[in-house]
Protein backbone atom coordinates (compact mmCIF):
# COMPACT_ATOMS: atom_id res chain seq x y z
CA UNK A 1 16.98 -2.48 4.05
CA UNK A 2 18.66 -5.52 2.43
CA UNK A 3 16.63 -8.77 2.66
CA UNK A 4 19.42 -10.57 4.91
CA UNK A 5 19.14 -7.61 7.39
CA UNK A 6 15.11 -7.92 7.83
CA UNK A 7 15.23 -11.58 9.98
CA UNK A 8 17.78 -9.55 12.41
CA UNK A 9 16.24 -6.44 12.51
CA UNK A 10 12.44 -8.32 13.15
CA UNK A 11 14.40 -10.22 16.40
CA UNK A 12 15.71 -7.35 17.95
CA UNK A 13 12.59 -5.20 17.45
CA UNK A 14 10.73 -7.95 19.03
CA UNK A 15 12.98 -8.54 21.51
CA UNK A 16 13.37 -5.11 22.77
CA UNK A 17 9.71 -4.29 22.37
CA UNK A 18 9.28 -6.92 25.22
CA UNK A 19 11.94 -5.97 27.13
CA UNK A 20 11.16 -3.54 30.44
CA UNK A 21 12.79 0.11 30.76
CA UNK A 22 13.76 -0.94 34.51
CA UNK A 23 15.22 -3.90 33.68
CA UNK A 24 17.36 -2.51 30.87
CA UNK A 25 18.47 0.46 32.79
CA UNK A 26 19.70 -1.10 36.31
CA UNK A 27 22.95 -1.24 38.11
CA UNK A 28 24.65 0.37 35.17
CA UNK A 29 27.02 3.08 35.25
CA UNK A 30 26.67 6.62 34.02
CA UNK A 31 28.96 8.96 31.83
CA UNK A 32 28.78 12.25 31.57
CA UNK A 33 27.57 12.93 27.79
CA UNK A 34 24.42 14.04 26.22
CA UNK A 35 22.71 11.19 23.52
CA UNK A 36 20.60 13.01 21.14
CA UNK A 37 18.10 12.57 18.36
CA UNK A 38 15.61 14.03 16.13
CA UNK A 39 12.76 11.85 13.93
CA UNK A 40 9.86 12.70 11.31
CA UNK A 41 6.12 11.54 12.08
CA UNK A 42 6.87 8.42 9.79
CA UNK A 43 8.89 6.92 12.23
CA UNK A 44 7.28 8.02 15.69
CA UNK A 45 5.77 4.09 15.95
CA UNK A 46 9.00 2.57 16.11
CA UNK A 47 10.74 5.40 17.88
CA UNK A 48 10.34 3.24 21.20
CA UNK A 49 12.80 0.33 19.92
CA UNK A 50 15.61 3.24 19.53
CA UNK A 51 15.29 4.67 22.89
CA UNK A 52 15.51 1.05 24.25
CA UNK A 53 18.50 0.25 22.24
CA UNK A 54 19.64 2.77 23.95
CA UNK A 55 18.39 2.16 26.98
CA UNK A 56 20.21 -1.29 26.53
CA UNK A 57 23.61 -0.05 26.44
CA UNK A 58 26.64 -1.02 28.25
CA UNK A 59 26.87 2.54 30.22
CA UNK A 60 24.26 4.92 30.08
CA UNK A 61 24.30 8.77 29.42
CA UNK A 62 23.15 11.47 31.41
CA UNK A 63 20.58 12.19 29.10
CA UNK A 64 19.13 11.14 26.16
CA UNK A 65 16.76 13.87 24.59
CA UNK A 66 14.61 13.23 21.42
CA UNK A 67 13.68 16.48 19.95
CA UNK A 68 10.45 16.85 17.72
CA UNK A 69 8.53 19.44 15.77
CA UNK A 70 5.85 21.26 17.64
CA UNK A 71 3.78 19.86 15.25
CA UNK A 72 4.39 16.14 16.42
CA UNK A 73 3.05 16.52 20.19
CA UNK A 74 -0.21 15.43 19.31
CA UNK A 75 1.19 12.09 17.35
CA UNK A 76 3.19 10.52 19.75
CA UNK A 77 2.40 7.58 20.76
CA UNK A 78 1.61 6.50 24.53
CA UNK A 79 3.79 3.69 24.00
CA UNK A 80 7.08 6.05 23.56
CA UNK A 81 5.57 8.75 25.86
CA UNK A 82 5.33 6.18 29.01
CA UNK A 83 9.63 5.56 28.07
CA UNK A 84 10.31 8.80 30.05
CA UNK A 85 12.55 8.86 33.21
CA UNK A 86 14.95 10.83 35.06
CA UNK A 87 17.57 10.04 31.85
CA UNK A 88 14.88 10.03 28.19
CA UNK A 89 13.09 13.05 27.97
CA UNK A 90 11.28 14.31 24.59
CA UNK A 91 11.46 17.87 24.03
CA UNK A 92 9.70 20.30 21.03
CA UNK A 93 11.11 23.12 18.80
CA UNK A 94 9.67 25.19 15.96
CA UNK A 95 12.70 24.08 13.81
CA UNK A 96 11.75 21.32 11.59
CA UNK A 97 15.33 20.42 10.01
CA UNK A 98 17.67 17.87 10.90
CA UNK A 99 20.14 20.15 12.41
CA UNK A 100 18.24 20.52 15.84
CA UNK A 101 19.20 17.07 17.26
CA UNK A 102 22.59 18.71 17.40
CA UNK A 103 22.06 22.47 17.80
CA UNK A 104 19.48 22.88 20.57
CA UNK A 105 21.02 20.20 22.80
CA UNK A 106 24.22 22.38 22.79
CA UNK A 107 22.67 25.23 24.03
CA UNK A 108 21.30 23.56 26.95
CA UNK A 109 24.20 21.74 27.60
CA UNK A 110 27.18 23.70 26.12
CA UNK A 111 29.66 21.80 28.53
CA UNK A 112 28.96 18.58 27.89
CA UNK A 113 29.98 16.04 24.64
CA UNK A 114 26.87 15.18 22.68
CA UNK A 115 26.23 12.07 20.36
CA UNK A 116 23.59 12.11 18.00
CA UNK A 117 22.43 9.41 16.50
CA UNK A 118 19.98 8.26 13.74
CA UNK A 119 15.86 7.51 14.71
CA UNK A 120 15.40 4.27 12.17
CA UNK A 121 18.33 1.88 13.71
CA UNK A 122 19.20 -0.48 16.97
CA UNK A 123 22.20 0.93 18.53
CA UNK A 124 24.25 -2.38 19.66
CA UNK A 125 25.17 -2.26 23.48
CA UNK A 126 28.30 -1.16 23.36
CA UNK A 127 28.26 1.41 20.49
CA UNK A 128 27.82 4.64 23.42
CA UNK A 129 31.01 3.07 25.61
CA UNK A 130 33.14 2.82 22.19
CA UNK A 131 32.30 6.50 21.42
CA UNK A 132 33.29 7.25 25.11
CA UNK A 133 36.68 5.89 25.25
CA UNK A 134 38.00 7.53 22.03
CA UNK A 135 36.83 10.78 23.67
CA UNK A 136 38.64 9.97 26.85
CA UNK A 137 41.69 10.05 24.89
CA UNK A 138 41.12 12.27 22.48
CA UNK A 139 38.37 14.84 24.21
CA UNK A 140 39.40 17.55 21.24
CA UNK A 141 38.20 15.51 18.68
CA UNK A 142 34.91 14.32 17.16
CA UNK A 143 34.29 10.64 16.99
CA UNK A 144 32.30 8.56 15.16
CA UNK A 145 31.80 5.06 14.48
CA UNK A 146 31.40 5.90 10.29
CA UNK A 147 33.46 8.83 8.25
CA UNK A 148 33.50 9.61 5.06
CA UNK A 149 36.67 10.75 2.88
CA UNK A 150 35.38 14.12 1.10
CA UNK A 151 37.11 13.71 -1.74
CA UNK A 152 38.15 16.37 -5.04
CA UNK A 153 39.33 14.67 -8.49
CA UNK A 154 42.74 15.46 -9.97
CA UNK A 155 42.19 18.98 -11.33
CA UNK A 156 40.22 19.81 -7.77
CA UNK A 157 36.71 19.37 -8.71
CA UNK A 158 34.73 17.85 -6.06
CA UNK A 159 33.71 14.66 -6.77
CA UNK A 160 29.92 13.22 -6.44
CA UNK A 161 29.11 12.20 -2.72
CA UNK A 162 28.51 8.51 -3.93
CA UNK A 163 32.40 8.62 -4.33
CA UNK A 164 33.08 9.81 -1.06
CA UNK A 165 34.96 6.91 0.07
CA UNK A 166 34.30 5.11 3.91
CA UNK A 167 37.70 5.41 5.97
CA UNK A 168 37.94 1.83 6.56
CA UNK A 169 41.15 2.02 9.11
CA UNK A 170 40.08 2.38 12.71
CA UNK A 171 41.37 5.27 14.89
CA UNK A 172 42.67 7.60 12.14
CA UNK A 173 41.82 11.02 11.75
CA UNK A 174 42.05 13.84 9.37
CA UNK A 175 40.89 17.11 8.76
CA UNK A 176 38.84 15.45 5.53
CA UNK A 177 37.10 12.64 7.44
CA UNK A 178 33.37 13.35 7.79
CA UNK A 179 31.74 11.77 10.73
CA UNK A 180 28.00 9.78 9.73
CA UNK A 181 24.96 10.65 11.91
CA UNK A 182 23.95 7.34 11.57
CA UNK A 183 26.38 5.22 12.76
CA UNK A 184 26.68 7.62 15.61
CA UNK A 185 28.92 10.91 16.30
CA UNK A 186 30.29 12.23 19.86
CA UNK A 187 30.70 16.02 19.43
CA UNK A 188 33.09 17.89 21.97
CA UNK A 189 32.49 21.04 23.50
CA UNK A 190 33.61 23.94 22.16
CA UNK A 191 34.38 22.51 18.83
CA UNK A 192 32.47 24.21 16.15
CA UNK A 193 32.74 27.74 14.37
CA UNK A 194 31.04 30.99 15.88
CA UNK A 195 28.03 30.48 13.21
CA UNK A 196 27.06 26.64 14.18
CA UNK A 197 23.92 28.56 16.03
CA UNK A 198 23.13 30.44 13.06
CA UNK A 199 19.31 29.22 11.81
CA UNK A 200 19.48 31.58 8.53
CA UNK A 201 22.70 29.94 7.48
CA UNK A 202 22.54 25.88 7.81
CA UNK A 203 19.06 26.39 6.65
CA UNK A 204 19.77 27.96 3.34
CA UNK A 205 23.09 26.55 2.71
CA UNK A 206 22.83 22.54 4.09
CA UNK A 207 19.06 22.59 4.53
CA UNK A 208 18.71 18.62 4.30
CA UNK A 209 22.47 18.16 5.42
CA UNK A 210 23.29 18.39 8.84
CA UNK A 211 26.60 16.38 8.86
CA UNK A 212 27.51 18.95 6.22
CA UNK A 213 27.11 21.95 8.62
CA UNK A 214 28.87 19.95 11.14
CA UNK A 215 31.86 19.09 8.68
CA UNK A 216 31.84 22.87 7.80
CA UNK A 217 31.69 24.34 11.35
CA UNK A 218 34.56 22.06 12.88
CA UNK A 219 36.63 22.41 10.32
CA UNK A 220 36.96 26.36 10.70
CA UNK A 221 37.68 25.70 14.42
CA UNK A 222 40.61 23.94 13.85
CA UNK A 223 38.74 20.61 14.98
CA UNK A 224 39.65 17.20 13.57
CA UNK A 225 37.55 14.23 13.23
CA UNK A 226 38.53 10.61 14.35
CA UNK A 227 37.12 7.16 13.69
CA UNK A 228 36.57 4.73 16.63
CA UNK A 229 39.31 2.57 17.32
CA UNK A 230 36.79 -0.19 18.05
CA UNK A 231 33.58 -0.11 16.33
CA UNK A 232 30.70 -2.32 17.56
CA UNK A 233 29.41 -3.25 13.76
CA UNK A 234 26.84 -1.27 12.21
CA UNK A 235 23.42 -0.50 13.59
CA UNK A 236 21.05 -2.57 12.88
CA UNK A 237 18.11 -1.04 10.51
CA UNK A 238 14.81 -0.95 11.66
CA UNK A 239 12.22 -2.61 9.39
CA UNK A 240 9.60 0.16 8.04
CA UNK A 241 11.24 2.70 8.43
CA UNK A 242 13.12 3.45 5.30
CA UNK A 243 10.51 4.69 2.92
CA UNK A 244 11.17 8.44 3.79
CA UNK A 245 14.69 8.96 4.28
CA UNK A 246 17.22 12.11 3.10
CA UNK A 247 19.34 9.39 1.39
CA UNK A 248 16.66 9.23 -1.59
CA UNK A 249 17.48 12.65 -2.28
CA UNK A 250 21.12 13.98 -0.69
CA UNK A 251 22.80 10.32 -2.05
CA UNK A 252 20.59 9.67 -4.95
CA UNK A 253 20.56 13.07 -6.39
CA UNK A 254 23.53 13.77 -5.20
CA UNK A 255 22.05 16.58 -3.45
CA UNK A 256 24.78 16.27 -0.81
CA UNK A 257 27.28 17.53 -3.25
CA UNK A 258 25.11 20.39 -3.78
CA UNK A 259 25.16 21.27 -0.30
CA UNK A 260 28.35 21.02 0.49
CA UNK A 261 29.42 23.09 -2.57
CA UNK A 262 27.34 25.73 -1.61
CA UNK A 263 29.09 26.03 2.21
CA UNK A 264 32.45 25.86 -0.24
CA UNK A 265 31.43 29.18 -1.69
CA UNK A 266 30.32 31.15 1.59
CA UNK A 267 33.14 30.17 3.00
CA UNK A 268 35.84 30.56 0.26
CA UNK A 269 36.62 27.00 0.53
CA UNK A 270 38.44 25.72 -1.92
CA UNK A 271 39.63 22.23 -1.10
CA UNK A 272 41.52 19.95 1.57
């Protein structure tokens, strides 16, 4: 977190921490889309602010579901426990990776457009109803607030992920663009390759990289993705909560490049 971010993120962590679940979740309207996230036991004491920045948006969706390791049921607190209701439920899996935010809320809901998001950041309130209107007009495509350019130097070579350039321009699309979990990503049904379900593969070829498999899988179904034509600003980080984080080691190590490199060669990939 950068030091001008902390006096923000303290006010809104506050803020919603005092805030009721009723309150926040009356007379609003609901669409018909599936929020969902995973976390790590790290960040299950500030878990609650998410689901209430959530909670606090403009229109609400049918569902929000948190997924967690087994291994977690003991450690949650009562605090983010008591948050359930007809719309926030918290399920558990045996799957410990990333990838299950996305994957096990399609198979319950294989109809429905699901938007994952990131378990360290406030969502602002209309971040779910930008999403949603892109999607009305576009209900192919994926779209997300933040993409990424993968990009390939001049002889082809793929270059480091560090150099993997933001789209700026809003409402573009291209079958390059890589949507960011974190600044939040509405998945269509129907929009992935047959092997999106398949465990053995995304965990041995994108084990820490699960906008990687997602890249990977819609672009062998044809699908495109599509940045927001209005973006609400960037979430706001949550202070604590960046100690353990897959950027240390997919950015900094450029493990991310790894990753994706290795889906290139299962796939005969070569470049876009």
């Amino acid at each position: 977190m950068k030091a001008k971010e902390l006096p923000g993120s303290l006010y809104h962590s506050a803020r919603l921490r005092l805030s009721k679940p009723a309150e926040l979740l009356r007379n609003k309207n609901t669409i018909p889309v599936i929020v969902s996230l995973t976390s790590i036991e790290s960040r299950l004491d500030t878990l609650d602010i998410v689901i209430k920045s959530l909670f606090s948006q403009t229109i609400l969706p049918k569902k929000i579901l948190l997924w967690l390791n087994v291994g977690l049921k003991d450690k949650v607190s009562a605090r983010l426990s008591e948050l359930q209701n007809t719309i926030f439920e918290i399920r558990y899996c045996d799957l410990e990776c990333s990838h299950k935010k996305l994957v096990l809320s399609m198979v319950e809901f294989p109809s429905k457009p699901i938007v994952i998001c990131d378990d360290d950041f406030i969502y602002k309130p209309t971040w779910l109803a930008c999403l949603y209107q892109d999607y009305q007009q576009y209900p192919r495509d994926i779209i997300a607030n933040e993409v990424r350019k993968i990009r390939y130097d001049k002889d082809g070579a793929l270059l480091p992920y560090i150099k993997w350039s933001y789209v700026r321009d809003f409402g573009v699309s291209g079958a390059c663009y890589m949507g960011v979990g974190y600044g939040g990503v509405l998945y269509p049904p129907k929009c992935f390759h047959n092997d999106v379900l398949n465990q053995h593969l995304f965990l041995s070829l994108t084990p820490r990289a699960d906008d990687l498999w997602f890249k990977m899988m819609s672009y062998l179904h044809g699908t495109v993705t599509r940045r927001a034509r209005e973006v609400p600003g960037k979430p706001i980080p949550i202070a604590g909560t960046q100690s353990v984080s897959l950027y240390l080691s997919n950015v900094k190590k450029d493990k991310n490049r790894d990753q994706w490199l290795a889906l290139s060669k299962y796939y005969n990939f070569v470049k876009f």
